[in-house]
ModelCIF file with pLDDT and N, C-alpha, C, O atoms, coordinates in Angstrom:
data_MODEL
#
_entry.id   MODEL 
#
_entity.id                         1 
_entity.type                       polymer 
_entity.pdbx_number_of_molecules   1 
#
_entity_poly.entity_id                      1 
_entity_poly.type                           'polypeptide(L)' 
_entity_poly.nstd_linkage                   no 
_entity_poly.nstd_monomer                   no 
_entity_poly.pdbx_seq_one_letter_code       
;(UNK)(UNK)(UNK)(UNK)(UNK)(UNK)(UNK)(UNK)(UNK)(UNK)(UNK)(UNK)(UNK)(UNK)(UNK)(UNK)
(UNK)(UNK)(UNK)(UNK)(UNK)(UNK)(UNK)(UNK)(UNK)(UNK)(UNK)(UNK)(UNK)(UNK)(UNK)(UNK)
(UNK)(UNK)(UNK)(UNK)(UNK)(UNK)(UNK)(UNK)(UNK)(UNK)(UNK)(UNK)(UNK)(UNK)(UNK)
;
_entity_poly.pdbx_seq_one_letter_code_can   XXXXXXXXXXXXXXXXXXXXXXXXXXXXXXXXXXXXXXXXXXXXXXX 
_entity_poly.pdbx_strand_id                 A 
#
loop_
_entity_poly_seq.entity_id 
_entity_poly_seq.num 
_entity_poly_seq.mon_id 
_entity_poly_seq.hetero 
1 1  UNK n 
1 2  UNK n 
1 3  UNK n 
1 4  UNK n 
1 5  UNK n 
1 6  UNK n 
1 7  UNK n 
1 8  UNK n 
1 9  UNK n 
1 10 UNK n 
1 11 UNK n 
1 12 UNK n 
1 13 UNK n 
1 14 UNK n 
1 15 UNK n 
1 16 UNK n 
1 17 UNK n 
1 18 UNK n 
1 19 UNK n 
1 20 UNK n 
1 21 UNK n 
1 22 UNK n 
1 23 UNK n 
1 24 UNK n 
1 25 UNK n 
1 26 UNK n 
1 27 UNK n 
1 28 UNK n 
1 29 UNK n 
1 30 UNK n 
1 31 UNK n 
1 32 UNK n 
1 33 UNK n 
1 34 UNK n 
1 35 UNK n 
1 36 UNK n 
1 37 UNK n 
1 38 UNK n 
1 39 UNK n 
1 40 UNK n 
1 41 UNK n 
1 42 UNK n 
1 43 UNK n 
1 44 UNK n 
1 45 UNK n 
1 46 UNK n 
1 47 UNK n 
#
_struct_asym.id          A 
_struct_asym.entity_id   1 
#
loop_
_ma_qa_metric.id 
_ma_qa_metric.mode 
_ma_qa_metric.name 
_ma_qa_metric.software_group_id 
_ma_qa_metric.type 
1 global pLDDT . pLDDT 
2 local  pLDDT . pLDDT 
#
_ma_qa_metric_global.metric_id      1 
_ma_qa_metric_global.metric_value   91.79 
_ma_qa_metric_global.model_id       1 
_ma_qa_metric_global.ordinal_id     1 
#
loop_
_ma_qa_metric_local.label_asym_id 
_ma_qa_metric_local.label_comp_id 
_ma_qa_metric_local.label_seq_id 
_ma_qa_metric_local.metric_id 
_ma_qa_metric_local.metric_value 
_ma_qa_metric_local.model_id 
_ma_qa_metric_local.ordinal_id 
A UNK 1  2 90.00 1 1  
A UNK 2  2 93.00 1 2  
A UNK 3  2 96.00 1 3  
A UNK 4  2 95.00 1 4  
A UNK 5  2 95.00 1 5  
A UNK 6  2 96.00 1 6  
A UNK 7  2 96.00 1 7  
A UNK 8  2 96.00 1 8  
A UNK 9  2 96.00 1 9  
A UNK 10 2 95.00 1 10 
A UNK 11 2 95.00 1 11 
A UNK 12 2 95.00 1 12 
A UNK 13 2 93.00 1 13 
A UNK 14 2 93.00 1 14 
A UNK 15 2 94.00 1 15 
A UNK 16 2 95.00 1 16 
A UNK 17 2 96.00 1 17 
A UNK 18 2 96.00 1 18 
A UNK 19 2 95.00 1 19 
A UNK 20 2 96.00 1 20 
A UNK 21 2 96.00 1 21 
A UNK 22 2 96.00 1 22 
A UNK 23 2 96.00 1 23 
A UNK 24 2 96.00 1 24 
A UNK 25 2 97.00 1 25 
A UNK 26 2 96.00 1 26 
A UNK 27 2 96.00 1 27 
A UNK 28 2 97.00 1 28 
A UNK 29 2 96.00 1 29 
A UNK 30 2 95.00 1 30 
A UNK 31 2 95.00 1 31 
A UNK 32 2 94.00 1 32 
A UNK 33 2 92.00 1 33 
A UNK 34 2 90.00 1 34 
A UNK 35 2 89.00 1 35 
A UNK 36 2 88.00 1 36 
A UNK 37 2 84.00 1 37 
A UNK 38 2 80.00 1 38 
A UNK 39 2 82.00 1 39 
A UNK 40 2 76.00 1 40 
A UNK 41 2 79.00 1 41 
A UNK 42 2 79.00 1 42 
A UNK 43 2 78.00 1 43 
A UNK 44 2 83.00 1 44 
A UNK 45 2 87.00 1 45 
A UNK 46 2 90.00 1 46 
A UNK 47 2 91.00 1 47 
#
loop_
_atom_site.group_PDB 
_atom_site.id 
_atom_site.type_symbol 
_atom_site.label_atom_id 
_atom_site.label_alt_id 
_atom_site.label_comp_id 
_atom_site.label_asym_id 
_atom_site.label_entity_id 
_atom_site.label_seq_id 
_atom_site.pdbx_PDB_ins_code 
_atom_site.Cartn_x 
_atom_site.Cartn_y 
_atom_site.Cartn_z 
_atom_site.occupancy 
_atom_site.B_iso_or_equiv 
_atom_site.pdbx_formal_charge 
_atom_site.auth_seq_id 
_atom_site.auth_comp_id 
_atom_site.auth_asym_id 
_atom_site.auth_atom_id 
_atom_site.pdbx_PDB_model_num 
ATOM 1   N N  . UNK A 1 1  ? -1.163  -13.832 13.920 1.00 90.00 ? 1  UNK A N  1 
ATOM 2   C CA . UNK A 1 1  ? -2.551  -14.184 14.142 1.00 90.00 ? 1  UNK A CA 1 
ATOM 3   C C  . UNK A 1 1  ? -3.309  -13.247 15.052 1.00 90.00 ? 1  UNK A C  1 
ATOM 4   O O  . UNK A 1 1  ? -4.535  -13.175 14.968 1.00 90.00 ? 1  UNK A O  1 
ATOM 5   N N  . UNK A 1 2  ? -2.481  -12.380 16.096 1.00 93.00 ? 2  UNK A N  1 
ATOM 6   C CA . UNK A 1 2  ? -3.195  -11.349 17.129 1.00 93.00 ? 2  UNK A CA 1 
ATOM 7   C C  . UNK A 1 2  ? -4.299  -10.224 15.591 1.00 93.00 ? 2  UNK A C  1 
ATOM 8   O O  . UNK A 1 2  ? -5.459  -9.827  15.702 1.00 93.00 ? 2  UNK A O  1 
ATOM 9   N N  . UNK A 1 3  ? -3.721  -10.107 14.843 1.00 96.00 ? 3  UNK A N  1 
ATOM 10  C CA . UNK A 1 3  ? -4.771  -9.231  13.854 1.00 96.00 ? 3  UNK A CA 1 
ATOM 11  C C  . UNK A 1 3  ? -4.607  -10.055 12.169 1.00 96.00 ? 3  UNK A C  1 
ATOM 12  O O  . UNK A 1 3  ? -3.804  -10.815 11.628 1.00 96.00 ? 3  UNK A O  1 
ATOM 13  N N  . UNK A 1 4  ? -5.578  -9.530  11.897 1.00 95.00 ? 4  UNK A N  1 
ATOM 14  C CA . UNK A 1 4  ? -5.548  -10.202 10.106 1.00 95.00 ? 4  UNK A CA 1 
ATOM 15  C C  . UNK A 1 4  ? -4.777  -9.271  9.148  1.00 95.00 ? 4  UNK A C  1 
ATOM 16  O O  . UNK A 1 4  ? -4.969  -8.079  8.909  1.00 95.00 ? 4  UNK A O  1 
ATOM 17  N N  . UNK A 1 5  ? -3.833  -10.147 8.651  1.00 95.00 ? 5  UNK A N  1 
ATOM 18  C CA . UNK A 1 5  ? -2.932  -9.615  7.624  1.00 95.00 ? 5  UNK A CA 1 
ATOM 19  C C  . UNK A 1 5  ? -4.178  -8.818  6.468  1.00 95.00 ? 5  UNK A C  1 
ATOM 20  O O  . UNK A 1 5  ? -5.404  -8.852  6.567  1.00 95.00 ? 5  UNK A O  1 
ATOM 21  N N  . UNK A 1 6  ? -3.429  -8.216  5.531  1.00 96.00 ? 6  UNK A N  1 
ATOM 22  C CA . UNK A 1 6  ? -3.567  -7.443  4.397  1.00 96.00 ? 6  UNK A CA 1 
ATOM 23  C C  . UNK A 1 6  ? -3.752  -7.843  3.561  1.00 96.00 ? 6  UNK A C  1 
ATOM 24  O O  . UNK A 1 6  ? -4.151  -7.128  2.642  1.00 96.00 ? 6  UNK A O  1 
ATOM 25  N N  . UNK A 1 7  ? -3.548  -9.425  3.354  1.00 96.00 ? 7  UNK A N  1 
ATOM 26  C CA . UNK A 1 7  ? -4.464  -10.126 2.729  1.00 96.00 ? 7  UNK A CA 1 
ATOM 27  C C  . UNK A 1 7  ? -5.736  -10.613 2.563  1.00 96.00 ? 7  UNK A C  1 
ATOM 28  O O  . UNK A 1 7  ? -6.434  -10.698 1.552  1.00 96.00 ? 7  UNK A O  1 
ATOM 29  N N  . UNK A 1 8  ? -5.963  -10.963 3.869  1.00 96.00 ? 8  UNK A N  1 
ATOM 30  C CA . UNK A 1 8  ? -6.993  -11.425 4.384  1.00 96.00 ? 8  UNK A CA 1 
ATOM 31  C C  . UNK A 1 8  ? -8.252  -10.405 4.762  1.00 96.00 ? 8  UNK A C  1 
ATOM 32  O O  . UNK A 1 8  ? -9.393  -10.765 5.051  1.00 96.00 ? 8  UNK A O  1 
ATOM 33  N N  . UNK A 1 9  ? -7.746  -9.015  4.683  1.00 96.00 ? 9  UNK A N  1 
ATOM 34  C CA . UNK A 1 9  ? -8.712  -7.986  4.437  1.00 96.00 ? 9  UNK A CA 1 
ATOM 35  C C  . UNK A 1 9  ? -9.212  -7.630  3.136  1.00 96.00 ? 9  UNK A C  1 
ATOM 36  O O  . UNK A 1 9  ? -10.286 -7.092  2.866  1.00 96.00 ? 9  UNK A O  1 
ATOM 37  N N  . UNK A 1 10 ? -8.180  -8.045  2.277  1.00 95.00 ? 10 UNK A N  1 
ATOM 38  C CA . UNK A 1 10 ? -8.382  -7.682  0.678  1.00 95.00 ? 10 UNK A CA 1 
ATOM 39  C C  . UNK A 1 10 ? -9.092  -8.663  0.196  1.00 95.00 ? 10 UNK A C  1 
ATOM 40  O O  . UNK A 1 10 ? -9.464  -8.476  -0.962 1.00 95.00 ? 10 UNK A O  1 
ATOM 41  N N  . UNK A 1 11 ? -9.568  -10.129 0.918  1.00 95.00 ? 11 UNK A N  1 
ATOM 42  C CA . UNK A 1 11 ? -10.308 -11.270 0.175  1.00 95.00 ? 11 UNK A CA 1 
ATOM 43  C C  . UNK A 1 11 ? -11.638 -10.794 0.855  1.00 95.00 ? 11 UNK A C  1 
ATOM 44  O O  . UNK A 1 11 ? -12.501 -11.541 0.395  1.00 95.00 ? 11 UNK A O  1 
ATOM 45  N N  . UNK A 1 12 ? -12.281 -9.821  1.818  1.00 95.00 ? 12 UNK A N  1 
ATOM 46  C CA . UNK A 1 12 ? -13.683 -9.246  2.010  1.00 95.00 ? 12 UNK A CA 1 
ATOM 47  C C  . UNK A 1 12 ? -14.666 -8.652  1.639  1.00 95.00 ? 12 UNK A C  1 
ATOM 48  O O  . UNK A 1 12 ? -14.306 -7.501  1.392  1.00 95.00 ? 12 UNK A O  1 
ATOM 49  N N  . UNK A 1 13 ? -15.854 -8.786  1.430  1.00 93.00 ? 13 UNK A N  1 
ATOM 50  C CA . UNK A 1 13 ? -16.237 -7.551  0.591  1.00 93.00 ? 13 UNK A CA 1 
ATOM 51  C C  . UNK A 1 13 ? -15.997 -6.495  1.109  1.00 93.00 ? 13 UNK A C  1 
ATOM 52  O O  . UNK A 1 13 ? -15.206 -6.539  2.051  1.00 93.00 ? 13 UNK A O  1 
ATOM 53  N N  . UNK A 1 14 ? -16.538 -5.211  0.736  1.00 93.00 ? 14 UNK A N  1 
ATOM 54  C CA . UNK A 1 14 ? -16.568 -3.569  1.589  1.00 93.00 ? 14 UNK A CA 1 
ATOM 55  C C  . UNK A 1 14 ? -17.705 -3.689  2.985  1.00 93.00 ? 14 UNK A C  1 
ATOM 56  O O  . UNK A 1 14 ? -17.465 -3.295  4.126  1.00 93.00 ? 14 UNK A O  1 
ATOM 57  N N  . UNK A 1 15 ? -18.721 -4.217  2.597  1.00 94.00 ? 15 UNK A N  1 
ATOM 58  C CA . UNK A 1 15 ? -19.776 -4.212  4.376  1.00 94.00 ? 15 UNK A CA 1 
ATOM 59  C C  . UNK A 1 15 ? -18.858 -4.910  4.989  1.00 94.00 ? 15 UNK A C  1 
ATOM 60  O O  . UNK A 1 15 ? -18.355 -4.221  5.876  1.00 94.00 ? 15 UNK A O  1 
ATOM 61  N N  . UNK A 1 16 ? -18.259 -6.293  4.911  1.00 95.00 ? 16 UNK A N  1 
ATOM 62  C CA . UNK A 1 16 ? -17.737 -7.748  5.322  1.00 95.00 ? 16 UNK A CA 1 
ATOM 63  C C  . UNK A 1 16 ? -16.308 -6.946  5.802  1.00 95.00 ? 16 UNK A C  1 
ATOM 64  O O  . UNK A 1 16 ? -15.864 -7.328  6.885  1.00 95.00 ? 16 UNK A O  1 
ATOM 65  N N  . UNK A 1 17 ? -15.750 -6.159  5.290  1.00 96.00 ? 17 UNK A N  1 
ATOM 66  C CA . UNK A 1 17 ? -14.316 -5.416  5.778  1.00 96.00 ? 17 UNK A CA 1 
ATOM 67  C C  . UNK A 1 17 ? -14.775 -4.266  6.690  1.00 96.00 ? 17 UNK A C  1 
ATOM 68  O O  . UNK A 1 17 ? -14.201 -3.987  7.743  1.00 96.00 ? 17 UNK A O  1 
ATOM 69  N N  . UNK A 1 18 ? -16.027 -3.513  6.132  1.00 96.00 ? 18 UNK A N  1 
ATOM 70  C CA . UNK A 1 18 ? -16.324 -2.783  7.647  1.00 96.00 ? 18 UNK A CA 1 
ATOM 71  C C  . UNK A 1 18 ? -16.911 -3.222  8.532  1.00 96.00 ? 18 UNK A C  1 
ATOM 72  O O  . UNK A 1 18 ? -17.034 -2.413  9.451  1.00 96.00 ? 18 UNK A O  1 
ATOM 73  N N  . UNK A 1 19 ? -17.446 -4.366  8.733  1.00 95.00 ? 19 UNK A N  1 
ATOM 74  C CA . UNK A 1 19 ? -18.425 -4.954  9.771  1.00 95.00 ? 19 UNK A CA 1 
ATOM 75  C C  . UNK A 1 19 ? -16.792 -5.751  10.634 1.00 95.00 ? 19 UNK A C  1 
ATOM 76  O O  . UNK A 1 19 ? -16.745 -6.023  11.833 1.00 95.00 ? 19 UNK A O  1 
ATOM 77  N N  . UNK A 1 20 ? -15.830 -5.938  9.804  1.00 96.00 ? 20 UNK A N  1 
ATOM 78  C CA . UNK A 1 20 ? -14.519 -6.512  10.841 1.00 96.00 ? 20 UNK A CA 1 
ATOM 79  C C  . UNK A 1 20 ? -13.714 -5.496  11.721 1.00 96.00 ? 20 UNK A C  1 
ATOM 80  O O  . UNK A 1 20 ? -13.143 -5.564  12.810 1.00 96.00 ? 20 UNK A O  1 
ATOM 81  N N  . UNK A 1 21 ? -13.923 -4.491  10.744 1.00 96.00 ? 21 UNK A N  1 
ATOM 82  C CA . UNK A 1 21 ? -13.073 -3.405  11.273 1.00 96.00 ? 21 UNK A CA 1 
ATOM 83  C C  . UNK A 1 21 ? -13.564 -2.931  12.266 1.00 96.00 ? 21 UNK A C  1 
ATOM 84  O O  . UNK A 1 21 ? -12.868 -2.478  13.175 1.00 96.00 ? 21 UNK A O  1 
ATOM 85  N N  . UNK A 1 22 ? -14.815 -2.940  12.287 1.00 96.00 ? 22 UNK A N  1 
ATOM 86  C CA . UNK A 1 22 ? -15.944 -2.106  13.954 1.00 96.00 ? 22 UNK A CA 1 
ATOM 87  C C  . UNK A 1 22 ? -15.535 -3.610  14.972 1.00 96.00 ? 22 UNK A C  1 
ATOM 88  O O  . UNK A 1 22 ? -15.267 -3.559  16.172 1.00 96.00 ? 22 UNK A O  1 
ATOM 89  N N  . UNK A 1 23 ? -15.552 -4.086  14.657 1.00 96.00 ? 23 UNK A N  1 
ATOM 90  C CA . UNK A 1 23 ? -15.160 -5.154  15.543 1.00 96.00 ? 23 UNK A CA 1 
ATOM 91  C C  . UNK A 1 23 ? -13.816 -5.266  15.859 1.00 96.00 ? 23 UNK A C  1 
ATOM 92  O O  . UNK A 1 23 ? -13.579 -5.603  17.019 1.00 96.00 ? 23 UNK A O  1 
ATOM 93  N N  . UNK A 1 24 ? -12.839 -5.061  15.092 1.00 96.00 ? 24 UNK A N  1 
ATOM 94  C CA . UNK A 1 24 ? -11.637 -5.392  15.502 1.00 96.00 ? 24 UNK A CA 1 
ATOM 95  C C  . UNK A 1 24 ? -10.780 -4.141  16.565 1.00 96.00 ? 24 UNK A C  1 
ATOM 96  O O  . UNK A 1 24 ? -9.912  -4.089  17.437 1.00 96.00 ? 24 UNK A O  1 
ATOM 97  N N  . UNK A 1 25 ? -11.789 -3.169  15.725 1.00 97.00 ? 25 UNK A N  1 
ATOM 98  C CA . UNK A 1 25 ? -11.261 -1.694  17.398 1.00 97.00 ? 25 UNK A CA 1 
ATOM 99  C C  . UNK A 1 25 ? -12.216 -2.250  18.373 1.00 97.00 ? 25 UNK A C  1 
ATOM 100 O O  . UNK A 1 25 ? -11.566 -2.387  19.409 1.00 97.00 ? 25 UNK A O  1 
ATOM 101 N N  . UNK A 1 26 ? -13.195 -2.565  18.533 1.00 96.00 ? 26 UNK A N  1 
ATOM 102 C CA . UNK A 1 26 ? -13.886 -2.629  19.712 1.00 96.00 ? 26 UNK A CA 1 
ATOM 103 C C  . UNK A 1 26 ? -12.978 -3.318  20.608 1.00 96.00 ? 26 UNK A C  1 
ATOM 104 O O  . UNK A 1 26 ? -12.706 -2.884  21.727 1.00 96.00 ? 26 UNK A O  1 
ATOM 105 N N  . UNK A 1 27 ? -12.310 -4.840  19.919 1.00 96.00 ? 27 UNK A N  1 
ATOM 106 C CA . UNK A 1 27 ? -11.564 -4.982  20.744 1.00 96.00 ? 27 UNK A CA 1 
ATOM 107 C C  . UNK A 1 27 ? -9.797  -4.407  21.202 1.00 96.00 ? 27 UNK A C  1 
ATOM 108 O O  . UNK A 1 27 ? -9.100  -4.672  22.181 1.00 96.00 ? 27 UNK A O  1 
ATOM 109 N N  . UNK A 1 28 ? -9.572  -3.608  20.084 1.00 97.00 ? 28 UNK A N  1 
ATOM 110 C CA . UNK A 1 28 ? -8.420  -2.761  20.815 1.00 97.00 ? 28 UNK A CA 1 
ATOM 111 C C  . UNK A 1 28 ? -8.700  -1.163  21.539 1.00 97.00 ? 28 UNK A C  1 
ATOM 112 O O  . UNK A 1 28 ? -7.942  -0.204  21.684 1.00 97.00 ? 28 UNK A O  1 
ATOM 113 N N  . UNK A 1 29 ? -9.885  -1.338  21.838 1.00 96.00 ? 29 UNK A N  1 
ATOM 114 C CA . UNK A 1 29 ? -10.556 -0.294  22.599 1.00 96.00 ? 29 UNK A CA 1 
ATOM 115 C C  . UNK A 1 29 ? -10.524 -0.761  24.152 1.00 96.00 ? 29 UNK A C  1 
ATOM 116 O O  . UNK A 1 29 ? -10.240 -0.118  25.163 1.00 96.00 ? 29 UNK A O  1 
ATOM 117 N N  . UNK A 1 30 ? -10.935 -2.171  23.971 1.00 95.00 ? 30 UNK A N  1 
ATOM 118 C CA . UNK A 1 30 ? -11.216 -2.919  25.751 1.00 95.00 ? 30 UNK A CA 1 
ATOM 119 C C  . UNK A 1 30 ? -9.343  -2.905  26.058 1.00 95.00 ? 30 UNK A C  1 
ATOM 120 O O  . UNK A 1 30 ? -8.924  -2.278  27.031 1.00 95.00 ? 30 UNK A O  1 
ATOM 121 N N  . UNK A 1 31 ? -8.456  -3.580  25.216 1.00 95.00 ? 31 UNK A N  1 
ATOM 122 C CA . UNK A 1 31 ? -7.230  -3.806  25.391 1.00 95.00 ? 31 UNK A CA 1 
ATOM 123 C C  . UNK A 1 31 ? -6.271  -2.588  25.656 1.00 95.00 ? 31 UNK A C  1 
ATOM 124 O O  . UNK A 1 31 ? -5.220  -2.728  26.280 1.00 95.00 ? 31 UNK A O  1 
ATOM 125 N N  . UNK A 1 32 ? -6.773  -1.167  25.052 1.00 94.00 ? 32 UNK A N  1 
ATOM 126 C CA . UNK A 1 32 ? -6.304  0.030   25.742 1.00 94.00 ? 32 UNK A CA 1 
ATOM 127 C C  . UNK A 1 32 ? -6.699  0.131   27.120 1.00 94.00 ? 32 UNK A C  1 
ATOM 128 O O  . UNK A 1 32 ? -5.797  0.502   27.872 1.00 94.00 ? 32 UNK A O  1 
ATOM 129 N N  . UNK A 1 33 ? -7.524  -0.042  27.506 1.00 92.00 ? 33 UNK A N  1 
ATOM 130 C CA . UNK A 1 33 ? -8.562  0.201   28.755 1.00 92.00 ? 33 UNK A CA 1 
ATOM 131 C C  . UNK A 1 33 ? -7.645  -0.529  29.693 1.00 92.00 ? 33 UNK A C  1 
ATOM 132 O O  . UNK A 1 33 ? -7.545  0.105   30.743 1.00 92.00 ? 33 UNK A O  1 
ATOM 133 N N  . UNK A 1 34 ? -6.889  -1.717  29.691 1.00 90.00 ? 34 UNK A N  1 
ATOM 134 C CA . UNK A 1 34 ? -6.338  -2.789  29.836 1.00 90.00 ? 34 UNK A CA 1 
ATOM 135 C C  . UNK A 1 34 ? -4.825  -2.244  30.339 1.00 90.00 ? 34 UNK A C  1 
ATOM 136 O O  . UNK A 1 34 ? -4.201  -2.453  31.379 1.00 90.00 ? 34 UNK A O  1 
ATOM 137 N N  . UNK A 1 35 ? -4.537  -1.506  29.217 1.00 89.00 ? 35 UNK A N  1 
ATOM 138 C CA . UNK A 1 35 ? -3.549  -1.092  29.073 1.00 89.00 ? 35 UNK A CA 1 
ATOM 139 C C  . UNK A 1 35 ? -2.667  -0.150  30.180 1.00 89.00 ? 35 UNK A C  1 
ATOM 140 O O  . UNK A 1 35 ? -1.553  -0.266  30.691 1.00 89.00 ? 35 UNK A O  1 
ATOM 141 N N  . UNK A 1 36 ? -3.842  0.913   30.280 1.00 88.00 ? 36 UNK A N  1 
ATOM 142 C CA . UNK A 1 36 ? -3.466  2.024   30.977 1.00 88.00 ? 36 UNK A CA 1 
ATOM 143 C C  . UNK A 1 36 ? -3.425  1.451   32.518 1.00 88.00 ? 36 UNK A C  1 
ATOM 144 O O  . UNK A 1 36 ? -2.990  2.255   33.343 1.00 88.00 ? 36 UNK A O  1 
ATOM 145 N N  . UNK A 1 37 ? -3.741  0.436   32.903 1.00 84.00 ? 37 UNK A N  1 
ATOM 146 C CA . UNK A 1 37 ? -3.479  -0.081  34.294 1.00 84.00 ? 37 UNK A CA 1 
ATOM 147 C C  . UNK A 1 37 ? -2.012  -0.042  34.393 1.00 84.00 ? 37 UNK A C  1 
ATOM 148 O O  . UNK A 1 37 ? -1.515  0.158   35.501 1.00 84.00 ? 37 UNK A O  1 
ATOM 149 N N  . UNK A 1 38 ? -1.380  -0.184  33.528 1.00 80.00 ? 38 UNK A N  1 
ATOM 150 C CA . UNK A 1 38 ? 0.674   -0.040  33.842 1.00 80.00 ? 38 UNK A CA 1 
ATOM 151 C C  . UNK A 1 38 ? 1.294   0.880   33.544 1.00 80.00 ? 38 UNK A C  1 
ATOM 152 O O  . UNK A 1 38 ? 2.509   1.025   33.406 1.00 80.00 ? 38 UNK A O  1 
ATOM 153 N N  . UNK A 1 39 ? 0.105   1.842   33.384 1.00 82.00 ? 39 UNK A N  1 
ATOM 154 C CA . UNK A 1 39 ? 0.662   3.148   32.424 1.00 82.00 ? 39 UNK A CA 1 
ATOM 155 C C  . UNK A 1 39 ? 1.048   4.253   33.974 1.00 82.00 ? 39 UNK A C  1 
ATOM 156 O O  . UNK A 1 39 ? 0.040   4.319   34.677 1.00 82.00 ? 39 UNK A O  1 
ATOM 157 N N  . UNK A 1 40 ? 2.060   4.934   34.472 1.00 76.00 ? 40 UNK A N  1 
ATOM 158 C CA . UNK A 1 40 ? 1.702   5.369   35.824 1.00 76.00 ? 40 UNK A CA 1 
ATOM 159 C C  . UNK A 1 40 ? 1.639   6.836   35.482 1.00 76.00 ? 40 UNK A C  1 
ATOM 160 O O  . UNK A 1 40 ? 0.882   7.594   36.088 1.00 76.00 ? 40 UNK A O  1 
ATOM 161 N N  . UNK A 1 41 ? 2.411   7.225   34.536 1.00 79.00 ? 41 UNK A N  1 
ATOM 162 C CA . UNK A 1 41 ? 2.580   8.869   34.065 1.00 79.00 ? 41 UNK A CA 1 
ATOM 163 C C  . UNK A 1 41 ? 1.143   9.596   33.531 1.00 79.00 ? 41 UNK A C  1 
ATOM 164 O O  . UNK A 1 41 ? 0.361   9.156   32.687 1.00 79.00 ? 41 UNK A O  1 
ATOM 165 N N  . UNK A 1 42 ? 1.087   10.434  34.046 1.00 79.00 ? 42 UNK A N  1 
ATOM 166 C CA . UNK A 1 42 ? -0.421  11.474  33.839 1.00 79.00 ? 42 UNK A CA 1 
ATOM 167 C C  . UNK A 1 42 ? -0.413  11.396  32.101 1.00 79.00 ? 42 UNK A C  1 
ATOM 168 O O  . UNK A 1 42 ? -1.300  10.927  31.387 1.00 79.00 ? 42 UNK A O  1 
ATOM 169 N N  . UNK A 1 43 ? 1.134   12.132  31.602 1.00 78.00 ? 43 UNK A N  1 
ATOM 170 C CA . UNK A 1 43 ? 1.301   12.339  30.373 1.00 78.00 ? 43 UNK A CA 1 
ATOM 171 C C  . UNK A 1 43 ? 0.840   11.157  29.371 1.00 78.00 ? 43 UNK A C  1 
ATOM 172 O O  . UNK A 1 43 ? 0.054   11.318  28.438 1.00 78.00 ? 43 UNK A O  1 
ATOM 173 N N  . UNK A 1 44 ? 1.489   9.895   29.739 1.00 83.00 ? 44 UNK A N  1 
ATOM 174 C CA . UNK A 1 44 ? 1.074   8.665   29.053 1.00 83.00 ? 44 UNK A CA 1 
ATOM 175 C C  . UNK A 1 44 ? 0.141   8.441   28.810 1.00 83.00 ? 44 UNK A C  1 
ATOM 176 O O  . UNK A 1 44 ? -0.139  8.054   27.675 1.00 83.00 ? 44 UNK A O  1 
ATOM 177 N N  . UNK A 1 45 ? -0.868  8.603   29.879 1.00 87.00 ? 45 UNK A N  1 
ATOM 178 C CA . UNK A 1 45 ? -2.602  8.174   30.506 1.00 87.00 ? 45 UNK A CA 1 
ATOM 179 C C  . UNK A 1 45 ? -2.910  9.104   29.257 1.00 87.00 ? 45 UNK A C  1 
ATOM 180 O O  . UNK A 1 45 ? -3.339  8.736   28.163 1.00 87.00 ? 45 UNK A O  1 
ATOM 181 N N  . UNK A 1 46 ? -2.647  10.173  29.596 1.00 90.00 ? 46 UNK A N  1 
ATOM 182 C CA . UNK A 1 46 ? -3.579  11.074  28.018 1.00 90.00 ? 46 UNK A CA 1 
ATOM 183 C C  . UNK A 1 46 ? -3.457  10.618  26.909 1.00 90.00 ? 46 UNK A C  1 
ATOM 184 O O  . UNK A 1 46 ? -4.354  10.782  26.083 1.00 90.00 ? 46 UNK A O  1 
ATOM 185 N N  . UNK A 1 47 ? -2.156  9.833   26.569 1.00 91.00 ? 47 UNK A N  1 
ATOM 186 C CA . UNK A 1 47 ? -1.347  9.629   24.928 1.00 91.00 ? 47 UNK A CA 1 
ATOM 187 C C  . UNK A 1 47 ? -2.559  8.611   24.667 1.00 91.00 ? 47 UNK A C  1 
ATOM 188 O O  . UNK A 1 47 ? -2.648  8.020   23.590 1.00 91.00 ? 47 UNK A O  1 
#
């Protein structure tokens, strides 16, 4: 349930699947951001 299966993208239209998709990085954009707080290596921080 954390993301929508491959099904559930294939029952969307094309706007309705890109209007989810801009949304669904936005939020694994904040959750990287999130992320890098435990990250301690310079190298990692860049990855």
């Amino acid at each position: 349930g954390t993301f929508p299966s491959k099904e559930a993208l294939q029952r969307l239209s094309r706007q309705e699947l890109l209007r989810a998709l801009n949304t669904m990085l936005d939020h694994v954009l904040h959750r990287l951001m999130a992320l890098q707080q435990d990250i301690p290596k310079a190298q990692d921080l860049e990855t």
